[in-house]
Protein backbone atom coordinates (compact mmCIF):
# COMPACT_ATOMS: atom_id res chain seq x y z
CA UNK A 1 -10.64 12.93 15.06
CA UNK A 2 -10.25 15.89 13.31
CA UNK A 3 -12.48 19.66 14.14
CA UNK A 4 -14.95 21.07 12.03
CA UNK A 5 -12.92 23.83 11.51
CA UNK A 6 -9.77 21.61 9.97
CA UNK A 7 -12.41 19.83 7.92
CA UNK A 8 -13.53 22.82 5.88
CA UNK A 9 -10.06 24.53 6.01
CA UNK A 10 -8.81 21.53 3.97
CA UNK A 11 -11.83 21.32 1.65
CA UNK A 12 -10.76 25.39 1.88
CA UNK A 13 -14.65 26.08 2.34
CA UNK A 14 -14.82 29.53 3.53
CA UNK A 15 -17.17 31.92 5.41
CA UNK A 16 -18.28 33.12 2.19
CA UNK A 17 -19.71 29.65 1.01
CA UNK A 18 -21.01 29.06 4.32
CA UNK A 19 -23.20 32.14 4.01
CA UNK A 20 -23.71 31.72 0.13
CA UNK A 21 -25.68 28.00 0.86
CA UNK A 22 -27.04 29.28 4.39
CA UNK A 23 -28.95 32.08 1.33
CA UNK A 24 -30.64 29.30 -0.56
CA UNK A 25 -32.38 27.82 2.55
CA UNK A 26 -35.72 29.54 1.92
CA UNK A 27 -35.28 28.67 -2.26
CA UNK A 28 -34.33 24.75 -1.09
CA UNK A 29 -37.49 24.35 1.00
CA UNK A 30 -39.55 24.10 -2.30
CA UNK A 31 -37.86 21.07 -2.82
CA UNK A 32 -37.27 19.42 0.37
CA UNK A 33 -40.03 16.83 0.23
CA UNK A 34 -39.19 16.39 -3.40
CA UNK A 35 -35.48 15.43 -2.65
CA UNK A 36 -36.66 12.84 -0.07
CA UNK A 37 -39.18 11.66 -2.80
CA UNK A 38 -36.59 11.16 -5.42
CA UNK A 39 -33.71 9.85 -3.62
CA UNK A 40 -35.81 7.50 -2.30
CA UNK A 41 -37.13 6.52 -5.86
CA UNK A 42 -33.44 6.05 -7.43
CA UNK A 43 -32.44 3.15 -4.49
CA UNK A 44 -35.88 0.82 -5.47
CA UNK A 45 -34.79 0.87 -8.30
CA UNK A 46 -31.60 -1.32 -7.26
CA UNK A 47 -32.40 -4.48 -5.52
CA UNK A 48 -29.57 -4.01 -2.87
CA UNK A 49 -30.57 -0.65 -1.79
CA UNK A 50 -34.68 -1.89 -1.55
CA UNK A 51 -33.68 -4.22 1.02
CA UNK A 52 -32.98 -1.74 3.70
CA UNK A 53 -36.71 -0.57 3.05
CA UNK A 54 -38.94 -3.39 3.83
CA UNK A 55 -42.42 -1.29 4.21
CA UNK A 56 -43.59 1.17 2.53
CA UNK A 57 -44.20 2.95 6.18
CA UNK A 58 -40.47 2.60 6.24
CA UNK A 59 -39.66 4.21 2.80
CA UNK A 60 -41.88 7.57 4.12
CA UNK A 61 -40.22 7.53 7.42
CA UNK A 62 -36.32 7.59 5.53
CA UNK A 63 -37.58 10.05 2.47
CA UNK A 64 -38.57 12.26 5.60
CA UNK A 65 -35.00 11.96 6.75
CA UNK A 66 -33.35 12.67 3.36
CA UNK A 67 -34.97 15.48 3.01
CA UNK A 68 -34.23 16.74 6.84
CA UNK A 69 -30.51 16.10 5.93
CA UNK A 70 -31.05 17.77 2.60
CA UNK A 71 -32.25 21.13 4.04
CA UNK A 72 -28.89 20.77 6.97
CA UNK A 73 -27.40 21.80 3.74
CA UNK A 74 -28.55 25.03 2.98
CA UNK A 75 -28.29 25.51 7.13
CA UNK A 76 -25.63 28.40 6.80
CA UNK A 77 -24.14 26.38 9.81
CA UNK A 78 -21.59 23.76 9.59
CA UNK A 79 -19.62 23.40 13.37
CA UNK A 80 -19.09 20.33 15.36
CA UNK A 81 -22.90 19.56 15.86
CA UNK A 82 -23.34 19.36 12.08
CA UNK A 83 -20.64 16.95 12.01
CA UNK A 84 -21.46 14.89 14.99
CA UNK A 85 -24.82 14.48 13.24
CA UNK A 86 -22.74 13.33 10.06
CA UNK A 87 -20.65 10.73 12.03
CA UNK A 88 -23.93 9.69 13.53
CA UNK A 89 -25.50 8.99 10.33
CA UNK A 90 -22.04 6.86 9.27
CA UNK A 91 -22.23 5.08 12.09
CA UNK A 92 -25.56 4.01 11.17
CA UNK A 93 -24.83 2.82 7.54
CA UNK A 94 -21.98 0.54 9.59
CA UNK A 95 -24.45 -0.69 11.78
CA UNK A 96 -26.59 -1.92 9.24
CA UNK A 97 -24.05 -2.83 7.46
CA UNK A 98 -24.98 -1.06 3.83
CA UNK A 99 -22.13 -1.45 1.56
CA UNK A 100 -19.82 1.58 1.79
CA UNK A 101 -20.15 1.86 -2.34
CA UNK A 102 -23.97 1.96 -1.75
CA UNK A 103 -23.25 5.33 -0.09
CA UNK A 104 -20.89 6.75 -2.56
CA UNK A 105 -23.29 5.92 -5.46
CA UNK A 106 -26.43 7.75 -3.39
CA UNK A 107 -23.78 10.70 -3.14
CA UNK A 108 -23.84 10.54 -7.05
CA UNK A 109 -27.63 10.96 -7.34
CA UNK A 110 -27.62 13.44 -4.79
CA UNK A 111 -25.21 15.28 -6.58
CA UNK A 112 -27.48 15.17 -9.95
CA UNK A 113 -30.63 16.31 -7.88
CA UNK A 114 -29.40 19.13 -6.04
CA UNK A 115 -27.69 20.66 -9.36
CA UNK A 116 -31.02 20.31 -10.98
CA UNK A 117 -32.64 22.75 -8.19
CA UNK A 118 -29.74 25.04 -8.15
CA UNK A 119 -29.99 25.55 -11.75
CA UNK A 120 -33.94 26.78 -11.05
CA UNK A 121 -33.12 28.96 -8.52
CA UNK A 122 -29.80 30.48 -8.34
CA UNK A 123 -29.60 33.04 -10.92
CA UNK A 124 -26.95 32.30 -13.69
CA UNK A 125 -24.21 35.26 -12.37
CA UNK A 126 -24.09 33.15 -9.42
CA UNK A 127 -24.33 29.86 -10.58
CA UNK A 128 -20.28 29.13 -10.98
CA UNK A 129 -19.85 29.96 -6.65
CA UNK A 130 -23.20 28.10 -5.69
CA UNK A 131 -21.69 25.30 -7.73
CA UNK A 132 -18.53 25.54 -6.02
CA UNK A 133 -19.88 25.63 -2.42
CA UNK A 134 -22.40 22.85 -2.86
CA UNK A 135 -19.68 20.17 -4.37
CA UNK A 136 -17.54 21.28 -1.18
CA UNK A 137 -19.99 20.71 1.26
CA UNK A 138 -21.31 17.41 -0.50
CA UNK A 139 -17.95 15.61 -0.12
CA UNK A 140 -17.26 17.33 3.17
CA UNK A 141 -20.67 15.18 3.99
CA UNK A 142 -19.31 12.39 2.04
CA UNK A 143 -15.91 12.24 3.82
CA UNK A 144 -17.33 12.64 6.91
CA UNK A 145 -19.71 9.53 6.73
CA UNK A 146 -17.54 7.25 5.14
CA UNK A 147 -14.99 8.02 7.66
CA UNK A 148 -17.18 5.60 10.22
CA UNK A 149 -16.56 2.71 7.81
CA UNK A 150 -12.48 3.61 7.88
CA UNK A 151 -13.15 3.34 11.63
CA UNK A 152 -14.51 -0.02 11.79
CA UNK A 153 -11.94 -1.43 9.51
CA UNK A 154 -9.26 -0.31 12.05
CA UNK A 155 -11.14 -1.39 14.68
CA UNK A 156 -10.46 -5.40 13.06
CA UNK A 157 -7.09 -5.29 13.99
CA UNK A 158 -5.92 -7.08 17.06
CA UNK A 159 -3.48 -4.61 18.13
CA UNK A 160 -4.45 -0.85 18.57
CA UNK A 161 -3.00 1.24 15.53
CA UNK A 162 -0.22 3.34 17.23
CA UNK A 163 0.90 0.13 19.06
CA UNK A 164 1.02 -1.83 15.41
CA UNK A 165 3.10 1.07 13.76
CA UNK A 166 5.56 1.19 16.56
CA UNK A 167 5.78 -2.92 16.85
CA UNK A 168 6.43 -2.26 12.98
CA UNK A 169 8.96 0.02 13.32
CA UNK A 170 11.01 -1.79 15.85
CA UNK A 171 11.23 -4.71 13.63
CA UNK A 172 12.25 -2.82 10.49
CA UNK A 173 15.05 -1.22 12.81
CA UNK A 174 15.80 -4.75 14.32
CA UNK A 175 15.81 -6.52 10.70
CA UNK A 176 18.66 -3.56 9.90
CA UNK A 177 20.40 -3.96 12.47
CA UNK A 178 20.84 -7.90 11.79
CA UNK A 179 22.05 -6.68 8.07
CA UNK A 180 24.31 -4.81 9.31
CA UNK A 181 25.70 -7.25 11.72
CA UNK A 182 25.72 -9.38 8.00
CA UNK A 183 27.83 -7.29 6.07
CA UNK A 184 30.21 -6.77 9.03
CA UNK A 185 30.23 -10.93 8.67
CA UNK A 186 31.05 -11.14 5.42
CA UNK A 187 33.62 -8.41 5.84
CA UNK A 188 35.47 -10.38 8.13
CA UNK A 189 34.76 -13.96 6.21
CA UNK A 190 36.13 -11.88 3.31
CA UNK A 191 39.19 -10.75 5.29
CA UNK A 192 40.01 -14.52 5.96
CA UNK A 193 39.42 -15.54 2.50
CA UNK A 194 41.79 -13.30 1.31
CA UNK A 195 44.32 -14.92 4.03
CA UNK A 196 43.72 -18.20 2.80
CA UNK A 197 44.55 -17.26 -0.82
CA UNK A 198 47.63 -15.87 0.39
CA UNK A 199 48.35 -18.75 1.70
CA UNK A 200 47.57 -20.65 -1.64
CA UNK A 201 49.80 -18.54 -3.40
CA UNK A 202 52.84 -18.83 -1.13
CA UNK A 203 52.49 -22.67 -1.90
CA UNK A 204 52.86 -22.01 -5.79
CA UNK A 205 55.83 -20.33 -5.29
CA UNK A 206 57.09 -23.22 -2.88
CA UNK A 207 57.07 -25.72 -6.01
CA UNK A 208 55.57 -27.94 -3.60
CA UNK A 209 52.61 -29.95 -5.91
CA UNK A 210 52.69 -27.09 -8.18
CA UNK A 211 48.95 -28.27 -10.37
CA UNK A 212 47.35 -29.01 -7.22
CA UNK A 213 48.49 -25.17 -5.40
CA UNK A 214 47.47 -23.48 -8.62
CA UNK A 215 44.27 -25.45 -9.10
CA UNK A 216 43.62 -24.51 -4.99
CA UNK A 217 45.02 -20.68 -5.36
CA UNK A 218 42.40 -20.12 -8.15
CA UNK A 219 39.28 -22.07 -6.03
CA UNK A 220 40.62 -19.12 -3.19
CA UNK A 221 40.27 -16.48 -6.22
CA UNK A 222 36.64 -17.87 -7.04
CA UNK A 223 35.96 -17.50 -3.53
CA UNK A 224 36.95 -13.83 -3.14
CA UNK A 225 34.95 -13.33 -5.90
CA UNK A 226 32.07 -14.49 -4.40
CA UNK A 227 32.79 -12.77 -1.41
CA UNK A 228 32.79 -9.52 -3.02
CA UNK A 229 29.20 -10.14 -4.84
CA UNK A 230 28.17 -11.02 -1.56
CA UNK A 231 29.06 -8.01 0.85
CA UNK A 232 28.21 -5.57 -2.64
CA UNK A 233 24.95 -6.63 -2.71
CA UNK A 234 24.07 -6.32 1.33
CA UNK A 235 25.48 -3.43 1.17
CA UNK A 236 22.89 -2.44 -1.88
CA UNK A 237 20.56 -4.09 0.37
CA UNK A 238 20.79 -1.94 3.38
CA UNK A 239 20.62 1.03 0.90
CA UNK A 240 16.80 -0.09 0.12
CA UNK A 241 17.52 -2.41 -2.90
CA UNK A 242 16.38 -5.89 -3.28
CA UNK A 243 18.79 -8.70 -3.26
CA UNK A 244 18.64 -10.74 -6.29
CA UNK A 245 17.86 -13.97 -6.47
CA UNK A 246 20.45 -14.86 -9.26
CA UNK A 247 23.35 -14.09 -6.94
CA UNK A 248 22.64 -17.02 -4.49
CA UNK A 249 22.56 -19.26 -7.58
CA UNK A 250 25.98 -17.52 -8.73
CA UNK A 251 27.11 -18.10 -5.08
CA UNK A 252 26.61 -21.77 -5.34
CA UNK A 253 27.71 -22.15 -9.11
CA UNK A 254 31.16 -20.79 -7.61
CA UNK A 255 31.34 -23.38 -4.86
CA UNK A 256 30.56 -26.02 -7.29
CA UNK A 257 33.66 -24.94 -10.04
CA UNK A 258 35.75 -24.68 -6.73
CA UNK A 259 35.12 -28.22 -6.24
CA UNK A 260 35.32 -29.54 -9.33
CA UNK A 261 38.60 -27.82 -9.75
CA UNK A 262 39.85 -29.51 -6.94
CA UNK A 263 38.14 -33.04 -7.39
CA UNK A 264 40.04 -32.86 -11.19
CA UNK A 265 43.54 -33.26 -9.77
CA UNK A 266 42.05 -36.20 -6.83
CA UNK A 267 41.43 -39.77 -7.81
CA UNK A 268 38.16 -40.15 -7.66
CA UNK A 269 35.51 -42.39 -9.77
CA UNK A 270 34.38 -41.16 -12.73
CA UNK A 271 30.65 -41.30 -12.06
CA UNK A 272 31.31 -39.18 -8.61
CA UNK A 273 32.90 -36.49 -10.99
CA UNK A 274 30.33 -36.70 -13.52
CA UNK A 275 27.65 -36.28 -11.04
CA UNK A 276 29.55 -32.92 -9.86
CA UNK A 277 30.24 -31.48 -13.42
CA UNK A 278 26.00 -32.30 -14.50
CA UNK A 279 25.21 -30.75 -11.28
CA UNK A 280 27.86 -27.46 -12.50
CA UNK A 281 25.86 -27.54 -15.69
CA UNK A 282 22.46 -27.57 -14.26
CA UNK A 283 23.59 -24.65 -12.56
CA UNK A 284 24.93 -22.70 -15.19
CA UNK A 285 21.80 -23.21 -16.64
CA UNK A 286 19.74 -22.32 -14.45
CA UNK A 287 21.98 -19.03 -13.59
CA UNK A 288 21.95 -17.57 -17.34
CA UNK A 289 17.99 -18.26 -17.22
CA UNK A 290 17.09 -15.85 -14.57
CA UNK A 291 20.15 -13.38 -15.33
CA UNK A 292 17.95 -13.90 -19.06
CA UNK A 293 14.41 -13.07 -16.81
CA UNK A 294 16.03 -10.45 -15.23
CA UNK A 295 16.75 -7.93 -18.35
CA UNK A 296 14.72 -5.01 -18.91
């Protein structure tokens, strides 16, 4: 939870404003009762603020308080009692359970009011500073109350907050550490593919079954091909990018012209090779349609 005094140095509300509002108490107290009065007027007027007034002994009791808080304004003194008082008042609006956007829009009004009082009693050469020091100390109030509804919200989750971010961070680490156990997989597959094209190749120059070596030796090629998209794009992946989805489709569009390669030079039926070119097709298809989706 943060001081009072790292509050107003980051709303950079100095010593000077402090003094400058504590000024206008004596000026403010003409229209204490008339703040309390007023506010209290603007939230009838909304069904969903009346609610939270049932009585009209209840409306006198809460103008009464508006205007208390109003005057803590002008106090000249703004140190950790001012803001425990704040937090308090949060606290409350939780409790009751009025609609955080209920208190921003009363922060709006109050806003309108209070200019409309400075503006009768600060004297124009003065008028930019006052200004200055009454937004500051209006959404120091207004930061300092909502902050009980931020509170709450954390206080939904299951695990404490430091404990999630941690449990977070291990897993990210974790996850990377499995990608990079991924590309060093694919490095290695890669290295064997590579071997087994070798091999391919050797056999071409054998003479032994010369189609069926060539037709294998370029399946290898395809495969080393695929390889290479593969480990490229976990290695773009460990860098922070995301892996496409058109490469798994490219992935499995090589296997499938590997295999029909191949199953051209075997004897098999013609509806068992027909089935594996439609399926190449469909493929193809589908490939060029998200490489098409993916253009800028």
């Amino acid at each position: 939870m943060l001081t009072a005094k790292k509050i107003k140095a980051h709303y950079d509300f100095t010593l000077e404003e402090e003094k400058l509002l504590g000024d206008l108490n004596t000026r403010m107290k003409n229209h204490r009762d008339r703040f309390g009065q007023e506010l209290m007027a603007s939230f009838m007027v909304h069904e969903s603020m009346a609610e939270f007034f049932p009585s009209e002994e209840n409306e006198k009791h809460h103008a009464m308080t508006f205007a208390g808080w109003f005057m803590r304004l002008f106090s000249g003194t703004y140190d950790e009692v001012y803001f425990q008082k704040l937090r308090k008042i949060g606290q409350v609006h939780v409790d009751i359970k009025l609609d955080g956007h209920l208190v921003n829009a009363a922060m709006t009004t109050t806003r309108q009011l209070v200019a409309g009082y400075i503006e009768r009693e600060v004297p124009a050469e003065d008028m930019e500073k006052t200004k200055a020091a009454i937004t500051k100390i209006l959404d120091i109030n207004l930061d300092v109350m909502t902050s009980s509804y931020r509170q709450a919200e954390l206080k939904k989750y299951f695990i404490h907050e430091k404990t999630e971010t941690y449990l977070i961070s291990l897993m990210e680490r974790f996850t990377h550490g499995l990608n990079l156990i991924l590309a060093l997989a694919l490095a290695v597959v890669s290295l064997e593919v590579i071997w087994l094209f070798a091999r391919d190749v050797t056999n071409v120059f054998r003479g032994d079954n010369l189609e069926t070596s060539v037709v294998t030796a370029l399946g290898s090629l395809l495969i080393i091909w695929m390889m290479i998209e593969l480990l490229g794009t976990e290695v773009e992946h460990l860098r922070g990018k995301k892996i496409p989805i058109k490469i798994f489709i490219g992935i499995v569009l090589v296997a499938f012209i590997r295999k029909v390669l191949i199953g051209s030079l075997q004897h098999g039926t013609l509806t068992e090779y027909g089935t594996k070119v439609g399926t190449l097709f469909i493929l193809a298809l589908v490939y060029w349609l998200i490489a098409r989706a993916d253009r800028p």
